[in-house]
C-alpha atoms as a PDB file:
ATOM      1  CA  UNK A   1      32.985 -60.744 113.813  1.00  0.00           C
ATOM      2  CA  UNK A   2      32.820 -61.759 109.917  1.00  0.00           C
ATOM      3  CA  UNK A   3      29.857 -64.240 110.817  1.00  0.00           C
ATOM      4  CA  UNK A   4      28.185 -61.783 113.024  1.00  0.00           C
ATOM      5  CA  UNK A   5      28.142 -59.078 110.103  1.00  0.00           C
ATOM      6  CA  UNK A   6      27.922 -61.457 107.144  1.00  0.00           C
ATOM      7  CA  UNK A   7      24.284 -62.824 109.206  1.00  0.00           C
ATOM      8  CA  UNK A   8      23.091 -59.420 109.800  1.00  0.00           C
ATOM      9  CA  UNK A   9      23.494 -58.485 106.491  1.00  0.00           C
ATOM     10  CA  UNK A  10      21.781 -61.748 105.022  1.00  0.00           C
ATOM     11  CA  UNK A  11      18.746 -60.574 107.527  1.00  0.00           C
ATOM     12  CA  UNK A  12      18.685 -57.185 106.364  1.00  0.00           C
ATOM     13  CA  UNK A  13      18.948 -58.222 102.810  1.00  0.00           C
ATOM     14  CA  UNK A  14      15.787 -60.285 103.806  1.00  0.00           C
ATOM     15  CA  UNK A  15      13.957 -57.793 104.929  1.00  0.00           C
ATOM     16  CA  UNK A  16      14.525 -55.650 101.928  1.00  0.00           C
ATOM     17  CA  UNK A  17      13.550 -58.079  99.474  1.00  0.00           C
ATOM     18  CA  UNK A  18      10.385 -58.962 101.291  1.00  0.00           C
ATOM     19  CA  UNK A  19       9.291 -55.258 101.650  1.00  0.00           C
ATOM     20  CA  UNK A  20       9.974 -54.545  98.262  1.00  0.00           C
ATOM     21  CA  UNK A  21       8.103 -57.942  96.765  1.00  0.00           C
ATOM     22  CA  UNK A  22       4.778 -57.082  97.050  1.00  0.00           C
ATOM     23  CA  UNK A  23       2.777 -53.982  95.463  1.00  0.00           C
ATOM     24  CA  UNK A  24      -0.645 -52.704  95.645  1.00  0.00           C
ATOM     25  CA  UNK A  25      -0.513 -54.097  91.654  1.00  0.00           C
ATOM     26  CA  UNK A  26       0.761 -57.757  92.699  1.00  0.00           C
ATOM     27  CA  UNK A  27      -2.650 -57.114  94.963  1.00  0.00           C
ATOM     28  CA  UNK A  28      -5.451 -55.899  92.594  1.00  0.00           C
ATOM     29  CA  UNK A  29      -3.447 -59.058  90.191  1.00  0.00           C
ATOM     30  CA  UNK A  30      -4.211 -61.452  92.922  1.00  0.00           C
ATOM     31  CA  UNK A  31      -7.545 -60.774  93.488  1.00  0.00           C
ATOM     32  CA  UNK A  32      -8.938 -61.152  90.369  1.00  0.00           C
ATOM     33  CA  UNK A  33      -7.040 -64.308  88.933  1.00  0.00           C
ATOM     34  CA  UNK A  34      -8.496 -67.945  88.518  1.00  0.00           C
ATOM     35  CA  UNK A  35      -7.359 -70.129  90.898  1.00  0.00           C
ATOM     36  CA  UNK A  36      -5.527 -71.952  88.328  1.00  0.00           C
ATOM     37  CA  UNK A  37      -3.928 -68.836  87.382  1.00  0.00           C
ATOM     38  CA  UNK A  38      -3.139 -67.941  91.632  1.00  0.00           C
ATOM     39  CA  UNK A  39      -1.921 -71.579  92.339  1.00  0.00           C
ATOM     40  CA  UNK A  40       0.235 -71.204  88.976  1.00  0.00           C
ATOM     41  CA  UNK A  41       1.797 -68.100  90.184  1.00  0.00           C
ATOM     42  CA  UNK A  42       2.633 -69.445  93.907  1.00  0.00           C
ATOM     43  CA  UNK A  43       3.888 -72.487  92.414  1.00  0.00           C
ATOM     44  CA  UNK A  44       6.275 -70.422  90.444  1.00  0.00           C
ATOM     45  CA  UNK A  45       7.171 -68.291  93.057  1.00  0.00           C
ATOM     46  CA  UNK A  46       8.180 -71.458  95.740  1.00  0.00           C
ATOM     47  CA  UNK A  47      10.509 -72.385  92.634  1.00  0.00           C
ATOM     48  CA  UNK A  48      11.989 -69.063  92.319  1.00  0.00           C
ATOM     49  CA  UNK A  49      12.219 -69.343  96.780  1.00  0.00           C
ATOM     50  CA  UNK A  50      10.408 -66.389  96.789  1.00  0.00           C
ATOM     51  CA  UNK A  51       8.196 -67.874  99.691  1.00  0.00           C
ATOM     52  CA  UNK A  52       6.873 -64.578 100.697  1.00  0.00           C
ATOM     53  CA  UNK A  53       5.297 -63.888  97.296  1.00  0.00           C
ATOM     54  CA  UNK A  54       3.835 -67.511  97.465  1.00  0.00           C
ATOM     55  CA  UNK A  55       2.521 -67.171 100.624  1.00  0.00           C
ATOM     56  CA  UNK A  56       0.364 -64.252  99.738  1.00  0.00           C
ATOM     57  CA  UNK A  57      -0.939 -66.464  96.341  1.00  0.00           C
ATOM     58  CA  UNK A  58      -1.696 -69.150  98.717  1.00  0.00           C
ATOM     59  CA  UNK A  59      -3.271 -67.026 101.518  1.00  0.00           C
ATOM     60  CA  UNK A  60      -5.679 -65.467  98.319  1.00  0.00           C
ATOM     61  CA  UNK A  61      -6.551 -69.034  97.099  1.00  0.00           C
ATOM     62  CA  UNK A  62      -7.414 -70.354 100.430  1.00  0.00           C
ATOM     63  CA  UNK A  63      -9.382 -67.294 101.541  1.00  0.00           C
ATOM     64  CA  UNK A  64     -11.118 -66.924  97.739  1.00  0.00           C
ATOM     65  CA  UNK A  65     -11.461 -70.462  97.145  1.00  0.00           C
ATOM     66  CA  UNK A  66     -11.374 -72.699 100.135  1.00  0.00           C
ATOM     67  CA  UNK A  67     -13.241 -75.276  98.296  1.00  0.00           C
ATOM     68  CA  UNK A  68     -11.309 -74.910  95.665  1.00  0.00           C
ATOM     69  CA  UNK A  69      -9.155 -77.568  93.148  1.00  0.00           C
ATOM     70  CA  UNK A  70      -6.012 -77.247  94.716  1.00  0.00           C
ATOM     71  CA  UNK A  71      -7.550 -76.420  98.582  1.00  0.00           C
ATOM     72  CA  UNK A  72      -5.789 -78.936 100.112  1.00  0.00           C
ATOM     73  CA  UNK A  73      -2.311 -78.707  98.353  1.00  0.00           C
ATOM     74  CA  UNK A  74      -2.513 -74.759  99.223  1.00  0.00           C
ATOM     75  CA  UNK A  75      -2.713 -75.949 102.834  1.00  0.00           C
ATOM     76  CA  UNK A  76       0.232 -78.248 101.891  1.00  0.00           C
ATOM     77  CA  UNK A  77       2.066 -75.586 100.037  1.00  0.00           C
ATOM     78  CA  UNK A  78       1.648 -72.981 103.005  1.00  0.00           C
ATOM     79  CA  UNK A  79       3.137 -75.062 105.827  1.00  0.00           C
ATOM     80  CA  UNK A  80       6.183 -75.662 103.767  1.00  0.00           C
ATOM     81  CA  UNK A  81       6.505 -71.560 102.800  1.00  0.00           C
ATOM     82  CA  UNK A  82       5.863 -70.790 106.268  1.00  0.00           C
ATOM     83  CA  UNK A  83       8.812 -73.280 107.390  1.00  0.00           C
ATOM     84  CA  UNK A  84      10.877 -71.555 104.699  1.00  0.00           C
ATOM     85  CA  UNK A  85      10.199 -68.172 105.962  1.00  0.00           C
ATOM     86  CA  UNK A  86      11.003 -69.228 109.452  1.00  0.00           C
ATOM     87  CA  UNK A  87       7.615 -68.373 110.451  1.00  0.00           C
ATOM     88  CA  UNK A  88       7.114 -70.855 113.143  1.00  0.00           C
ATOM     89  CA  UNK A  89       3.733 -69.568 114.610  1.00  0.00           C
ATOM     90  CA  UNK A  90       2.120 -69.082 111.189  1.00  0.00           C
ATOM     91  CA  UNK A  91       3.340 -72.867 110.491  1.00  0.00           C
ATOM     92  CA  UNK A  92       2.148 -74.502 113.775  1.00  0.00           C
ATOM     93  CA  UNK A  93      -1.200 -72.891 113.498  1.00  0.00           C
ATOM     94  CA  UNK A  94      -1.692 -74.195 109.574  1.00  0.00           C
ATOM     95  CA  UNK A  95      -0.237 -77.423 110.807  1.00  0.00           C
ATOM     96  CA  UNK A  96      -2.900 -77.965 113.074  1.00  0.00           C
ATOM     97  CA  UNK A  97      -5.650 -76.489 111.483  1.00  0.00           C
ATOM     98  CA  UNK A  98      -4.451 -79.442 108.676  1.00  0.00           C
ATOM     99  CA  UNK A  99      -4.780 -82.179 110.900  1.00  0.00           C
ATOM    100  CA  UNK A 100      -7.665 -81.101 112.328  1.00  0.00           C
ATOM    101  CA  UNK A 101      -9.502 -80.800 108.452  1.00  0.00           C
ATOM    102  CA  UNK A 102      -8.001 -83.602 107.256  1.00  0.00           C
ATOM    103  CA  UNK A 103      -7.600 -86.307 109.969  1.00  0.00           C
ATOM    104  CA  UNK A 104      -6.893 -89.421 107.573  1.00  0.00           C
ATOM    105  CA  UNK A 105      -5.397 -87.573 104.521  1.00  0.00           C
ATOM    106  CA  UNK A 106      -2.565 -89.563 102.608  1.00  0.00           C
ATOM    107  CA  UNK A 107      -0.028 -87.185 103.645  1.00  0.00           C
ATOM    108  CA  UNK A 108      -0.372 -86.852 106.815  1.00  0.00           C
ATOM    109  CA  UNK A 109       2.457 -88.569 107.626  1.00  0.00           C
ATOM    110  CA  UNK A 110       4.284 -85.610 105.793  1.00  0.00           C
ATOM    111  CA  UNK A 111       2.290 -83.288 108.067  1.00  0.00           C
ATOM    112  CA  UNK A 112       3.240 -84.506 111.447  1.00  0.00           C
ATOM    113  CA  UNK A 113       7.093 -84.467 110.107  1.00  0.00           C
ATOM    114  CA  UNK A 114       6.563 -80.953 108.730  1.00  0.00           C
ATOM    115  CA  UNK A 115       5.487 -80.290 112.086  1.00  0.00           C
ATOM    116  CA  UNK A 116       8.381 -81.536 113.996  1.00  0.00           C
ATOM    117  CA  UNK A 117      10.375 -79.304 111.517  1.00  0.00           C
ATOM    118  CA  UNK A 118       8.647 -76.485 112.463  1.00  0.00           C
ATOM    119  CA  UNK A 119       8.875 -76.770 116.187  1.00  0.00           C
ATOM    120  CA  UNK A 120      12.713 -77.487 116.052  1.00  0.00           C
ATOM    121  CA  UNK A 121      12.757 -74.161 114.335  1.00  0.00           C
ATOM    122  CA  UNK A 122      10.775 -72.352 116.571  1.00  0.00           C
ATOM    123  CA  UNK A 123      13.737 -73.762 119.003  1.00  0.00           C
ATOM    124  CA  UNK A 124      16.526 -72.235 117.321  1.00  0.00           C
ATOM    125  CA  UNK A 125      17.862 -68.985 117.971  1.00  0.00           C
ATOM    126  CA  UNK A 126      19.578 -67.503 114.578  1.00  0.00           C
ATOM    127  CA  UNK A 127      21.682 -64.773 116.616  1.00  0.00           C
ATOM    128  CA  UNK A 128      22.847 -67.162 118.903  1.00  0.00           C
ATOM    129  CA  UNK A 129      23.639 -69.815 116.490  1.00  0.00           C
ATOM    130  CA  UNK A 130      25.816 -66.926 114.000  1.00  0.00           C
ATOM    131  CA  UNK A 131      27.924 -65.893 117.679  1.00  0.00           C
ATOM    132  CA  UNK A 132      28.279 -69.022 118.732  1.00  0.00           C
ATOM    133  CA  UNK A 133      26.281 -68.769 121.784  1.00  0.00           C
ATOM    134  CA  UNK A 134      25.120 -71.934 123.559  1.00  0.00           C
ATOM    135  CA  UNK A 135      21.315 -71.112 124.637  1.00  0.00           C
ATOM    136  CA  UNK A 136      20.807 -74.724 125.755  1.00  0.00           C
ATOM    137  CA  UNK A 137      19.390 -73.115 128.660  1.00  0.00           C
ATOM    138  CA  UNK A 138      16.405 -71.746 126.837  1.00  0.00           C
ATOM    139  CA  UNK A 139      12.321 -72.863 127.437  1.00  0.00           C
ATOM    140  CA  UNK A 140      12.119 -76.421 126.145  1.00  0.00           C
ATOM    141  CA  UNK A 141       9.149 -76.372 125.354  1.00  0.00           C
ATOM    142  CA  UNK A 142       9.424 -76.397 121.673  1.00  0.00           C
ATOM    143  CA  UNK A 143      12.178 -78.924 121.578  1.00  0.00           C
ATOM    144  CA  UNK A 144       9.621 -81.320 123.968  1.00  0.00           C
ATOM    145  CA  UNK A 145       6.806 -80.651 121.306  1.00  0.00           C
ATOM    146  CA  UNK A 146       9.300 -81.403 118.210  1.00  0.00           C
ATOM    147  CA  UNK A 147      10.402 -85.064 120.036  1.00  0.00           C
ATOM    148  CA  UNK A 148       6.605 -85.965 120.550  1.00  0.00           C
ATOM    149  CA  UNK A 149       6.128 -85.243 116.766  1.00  0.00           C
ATOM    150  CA  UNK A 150       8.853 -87.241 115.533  1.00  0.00           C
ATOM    151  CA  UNK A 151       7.782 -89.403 118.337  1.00  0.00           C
ATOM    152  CA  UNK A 152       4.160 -90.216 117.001  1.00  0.00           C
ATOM    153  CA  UNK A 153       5.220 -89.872 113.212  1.00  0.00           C
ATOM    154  CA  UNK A 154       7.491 -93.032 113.847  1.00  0.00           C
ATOM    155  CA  UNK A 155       5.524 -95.215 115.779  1.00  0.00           C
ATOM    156  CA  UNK A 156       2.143 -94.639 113.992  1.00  0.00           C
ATOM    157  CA  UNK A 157       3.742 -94.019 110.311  1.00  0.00           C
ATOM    158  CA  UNK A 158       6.872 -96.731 111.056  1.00  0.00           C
ATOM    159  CA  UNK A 159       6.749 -97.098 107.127  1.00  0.00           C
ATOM    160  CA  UNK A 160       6.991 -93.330 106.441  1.00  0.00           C
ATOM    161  CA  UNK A 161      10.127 -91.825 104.141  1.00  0.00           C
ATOM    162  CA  UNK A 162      10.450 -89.671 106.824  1.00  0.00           C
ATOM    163  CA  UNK A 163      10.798 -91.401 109.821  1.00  0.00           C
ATOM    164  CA  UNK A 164      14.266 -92.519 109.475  1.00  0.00           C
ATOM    165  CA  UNK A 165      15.314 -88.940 109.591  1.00  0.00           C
ATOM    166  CA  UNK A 166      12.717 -87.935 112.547  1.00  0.00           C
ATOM    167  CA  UNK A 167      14.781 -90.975 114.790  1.00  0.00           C
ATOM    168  CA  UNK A 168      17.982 -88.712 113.891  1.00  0.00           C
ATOM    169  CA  UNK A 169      16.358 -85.970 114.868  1.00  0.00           C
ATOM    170  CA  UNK A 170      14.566 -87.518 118.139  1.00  0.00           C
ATOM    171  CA  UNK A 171      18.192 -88.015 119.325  1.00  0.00           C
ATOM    172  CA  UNK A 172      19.629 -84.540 118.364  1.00  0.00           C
ATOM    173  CA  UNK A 173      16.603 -83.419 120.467  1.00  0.00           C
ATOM    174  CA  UNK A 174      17.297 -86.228 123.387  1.00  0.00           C
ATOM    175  CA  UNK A 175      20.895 -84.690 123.611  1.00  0.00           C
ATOM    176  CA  UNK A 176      19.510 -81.052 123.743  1.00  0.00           C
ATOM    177  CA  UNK A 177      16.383 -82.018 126.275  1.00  0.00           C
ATOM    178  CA  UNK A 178      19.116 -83.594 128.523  1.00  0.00           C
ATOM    179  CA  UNK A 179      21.659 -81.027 128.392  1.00  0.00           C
ATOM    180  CA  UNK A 180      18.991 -78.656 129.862  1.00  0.00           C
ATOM    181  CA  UNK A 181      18.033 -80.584 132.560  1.00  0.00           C
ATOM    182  CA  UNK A 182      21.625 -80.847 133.698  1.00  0.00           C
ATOM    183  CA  UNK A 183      22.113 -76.864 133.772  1.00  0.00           C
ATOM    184  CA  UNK A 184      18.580 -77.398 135.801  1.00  0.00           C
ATOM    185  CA  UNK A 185      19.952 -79.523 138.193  1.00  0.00           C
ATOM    186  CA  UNK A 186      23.492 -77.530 138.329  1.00  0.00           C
ATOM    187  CA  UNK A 187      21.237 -74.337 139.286  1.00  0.00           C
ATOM    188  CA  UNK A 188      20.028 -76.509 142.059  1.00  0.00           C
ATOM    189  CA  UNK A 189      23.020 -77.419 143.315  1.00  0.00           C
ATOM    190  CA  UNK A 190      24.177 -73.577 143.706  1.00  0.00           C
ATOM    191  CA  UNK A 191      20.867 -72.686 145.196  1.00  0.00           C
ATOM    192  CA  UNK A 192      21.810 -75.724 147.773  1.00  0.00           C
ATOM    193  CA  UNK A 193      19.129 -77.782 146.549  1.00  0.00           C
ATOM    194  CA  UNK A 194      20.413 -80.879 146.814  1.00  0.00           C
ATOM    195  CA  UNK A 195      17.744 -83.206 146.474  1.00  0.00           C
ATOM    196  CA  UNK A 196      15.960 -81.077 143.693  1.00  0.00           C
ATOM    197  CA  UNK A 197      19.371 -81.417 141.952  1.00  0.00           C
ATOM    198  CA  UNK A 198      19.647 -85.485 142.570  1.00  0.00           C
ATOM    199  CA  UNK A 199      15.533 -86.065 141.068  1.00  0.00           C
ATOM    200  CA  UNK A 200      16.412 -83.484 138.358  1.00  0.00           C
ATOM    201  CA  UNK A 201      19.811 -85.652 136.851  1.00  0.00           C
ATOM    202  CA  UNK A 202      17.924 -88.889 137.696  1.00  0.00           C
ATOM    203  CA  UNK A 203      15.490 -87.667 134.796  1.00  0.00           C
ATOM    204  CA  UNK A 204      18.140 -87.553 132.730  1.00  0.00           C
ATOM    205  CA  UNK A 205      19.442 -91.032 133.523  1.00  0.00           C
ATOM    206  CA  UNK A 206      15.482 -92.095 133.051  1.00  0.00           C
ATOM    207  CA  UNK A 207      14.101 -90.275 130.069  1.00  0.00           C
ATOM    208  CA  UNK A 208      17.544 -89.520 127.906  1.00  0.00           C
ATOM    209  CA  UNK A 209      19.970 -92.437 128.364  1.00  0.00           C
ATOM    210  CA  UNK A 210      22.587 -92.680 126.471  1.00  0.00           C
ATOM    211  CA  UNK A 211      23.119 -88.906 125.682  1.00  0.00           C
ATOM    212  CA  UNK A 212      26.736 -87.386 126.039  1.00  0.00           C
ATOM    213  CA  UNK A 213      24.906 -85.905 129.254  1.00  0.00           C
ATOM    214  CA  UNK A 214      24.589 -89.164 131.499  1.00  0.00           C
ATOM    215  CA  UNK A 215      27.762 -88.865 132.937  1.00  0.00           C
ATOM    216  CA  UNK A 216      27.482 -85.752 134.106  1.00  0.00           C
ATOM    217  CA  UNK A 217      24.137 -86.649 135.651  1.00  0.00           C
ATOM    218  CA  UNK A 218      25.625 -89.683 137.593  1.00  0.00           C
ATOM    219  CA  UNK A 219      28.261 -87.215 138.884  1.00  0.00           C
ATOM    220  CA  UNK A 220      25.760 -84.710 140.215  1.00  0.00           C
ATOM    221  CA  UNK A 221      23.418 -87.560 142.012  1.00  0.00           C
ATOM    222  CA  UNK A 222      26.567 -88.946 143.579  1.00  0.00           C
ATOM    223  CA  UNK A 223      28.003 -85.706 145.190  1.00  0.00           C
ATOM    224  CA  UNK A 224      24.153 -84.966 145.798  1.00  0.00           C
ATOM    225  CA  UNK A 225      23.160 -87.900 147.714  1.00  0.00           C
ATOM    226  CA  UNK A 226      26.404 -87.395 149.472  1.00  0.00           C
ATOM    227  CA  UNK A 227      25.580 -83.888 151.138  1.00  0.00           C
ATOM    228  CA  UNK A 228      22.191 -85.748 151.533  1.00  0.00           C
ATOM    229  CA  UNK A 229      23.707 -88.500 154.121  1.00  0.00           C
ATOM    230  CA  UNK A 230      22.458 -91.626 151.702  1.00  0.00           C
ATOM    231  CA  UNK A 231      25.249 -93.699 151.427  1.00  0.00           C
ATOM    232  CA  UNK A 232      23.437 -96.250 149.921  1.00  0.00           C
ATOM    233  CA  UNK A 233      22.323 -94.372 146.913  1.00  0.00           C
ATOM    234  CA  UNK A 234      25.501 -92.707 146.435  1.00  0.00           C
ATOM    235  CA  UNK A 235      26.960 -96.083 146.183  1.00  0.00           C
ATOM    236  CA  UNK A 236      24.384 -97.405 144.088  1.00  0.00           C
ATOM    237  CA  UNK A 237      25.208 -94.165 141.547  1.00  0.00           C
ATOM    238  CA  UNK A 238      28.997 -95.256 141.950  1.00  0.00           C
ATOM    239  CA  UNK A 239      28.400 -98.830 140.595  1.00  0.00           C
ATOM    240  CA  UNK A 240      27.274 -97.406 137.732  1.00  0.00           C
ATOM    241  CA  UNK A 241      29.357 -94.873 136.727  1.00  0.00           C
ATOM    242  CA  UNK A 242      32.253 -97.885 137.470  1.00  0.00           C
ATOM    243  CA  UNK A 243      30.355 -99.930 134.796  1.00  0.00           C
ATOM    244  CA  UNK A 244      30.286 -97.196 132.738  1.00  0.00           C
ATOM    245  CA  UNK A 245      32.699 -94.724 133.165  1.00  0.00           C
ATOM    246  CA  UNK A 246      35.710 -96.104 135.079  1.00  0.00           C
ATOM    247  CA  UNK A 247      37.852 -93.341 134.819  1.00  0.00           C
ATOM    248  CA  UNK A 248      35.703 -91.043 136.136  1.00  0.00           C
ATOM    249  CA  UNK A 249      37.813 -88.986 139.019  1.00  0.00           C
ATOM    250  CA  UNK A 250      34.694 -89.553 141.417  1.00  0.00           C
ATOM    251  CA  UNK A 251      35.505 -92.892 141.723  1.00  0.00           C
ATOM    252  CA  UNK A 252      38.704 -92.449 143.392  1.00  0.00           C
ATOM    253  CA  UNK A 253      37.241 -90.676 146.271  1.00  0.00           C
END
């Protein structure tokens, strides 16, 4: 109950700073400074994690002055505020408007990691996370688009600062990818669907080896092909999980 209350106050907290951060003043300010003076103050204001404050400096110097000194670190600047403010869709749509732009810039290595970030966020669920509530069961989608990320950041960028952490990453999202195709395939098996259930862990066993997962996928294409009649397979599954998991209370059947 403490974590439930302690998060909705930090939220509400949130929302009271960022209504009260911004006046018509801070407005008639912005539009009327330098763009030295506008990427000073957003600068300042990213320091002071006031990313809502930033983000409006950045917003004025890239709609002002989009061929500006600093146009390409505003773009920079603004995917990492809009990560900060947990504004996913605002983030994905700078991301790629970034990489569109500016196809071979130096940091663009940075960018495709920043974008990971951002769809790994957009993954999360903050009230589920603060009562404890596993949501593994959620649309993927974002998780798949975060692994493909990380996925092309390390394989065309193997030399990038960031990829070591994108390959932890890749596997934190390998373990979460997997654990919702199990609950898939465990929805098949109530609706009866037994050979939807066996393709759907055999996916797992395919694309996610290795996760904490497997063995649970192993055990649902065993008792699958079983009520399926293919002895062969089921044995096939069997030799495995013996290899692998010999304590495994299937095998004694």
């Amino acid at each position: 109950m403490y974590k439930i209350a302690k998060g909705a106050a930090l939220v509400l907290l949130s929302l009271a700073i960022t209504a009260c951060s911004s006046s018509p003043e801070d407005d008639d300010v912005a539009s009327k400074a330098s763009p030295d003076a506008l990427y000073s103050q957003a600068r300042t204001s990213m320091e002071l994690g006031n990313y809502s404050k930033a983000v409006r400096s950045l917003e004025a110097l890239d709609s002002r002055f989009p061929f500006g000194p600093h146009k390409t670190q505003v773009q920079l600047d603004l995917i990492f505020a809009y990560y900060k403010m947990d504004d996913a869709a605002s983030g994905l749509a700078n991301i790629d408007r970034f990489l569109r732009l500016n196809p071979t810039h130096p940091n663009i290595d940075y960018v495709y990691y920043m974008r990971g970030l951002t769809n790994m966020q957009a993954d999360n669920y903050l009230f589920h996370d603060l009562m404890n509530i596993d949501r593994t069961d959620r649309d993927p989608k974002n998780a798949q688009d975060a692994f493909k990320d990380f996925d092309r950041l390390i394989k065309s960028y193997p030399n990038s600062k960031y990829s070591a952490d994108a390959q932890q990453r890749m596997q934190f999202l390998k373990n979460r990818l997997a654990k919702y195709s199990i609950q898939v395939a465990e929805y098949y098996i109530k609706m009866n669907a037994w050979s939807a259930a066996a393709v759907r862990a055999q996916s797992v066993m395919e694309k996610f080896p290795g996760t904490p997962s497997t063995e649970r996928a192993l055990e649902i294409m065993a008792e699958a092909y079983d009520e399926l009649g293919q002895e062969k397979l089921q044995q096939n599954v069997k030799t495995v999980m013996k290899a692998n998991f010999p304590n495994n209370e299937i095998l004694a059947n």
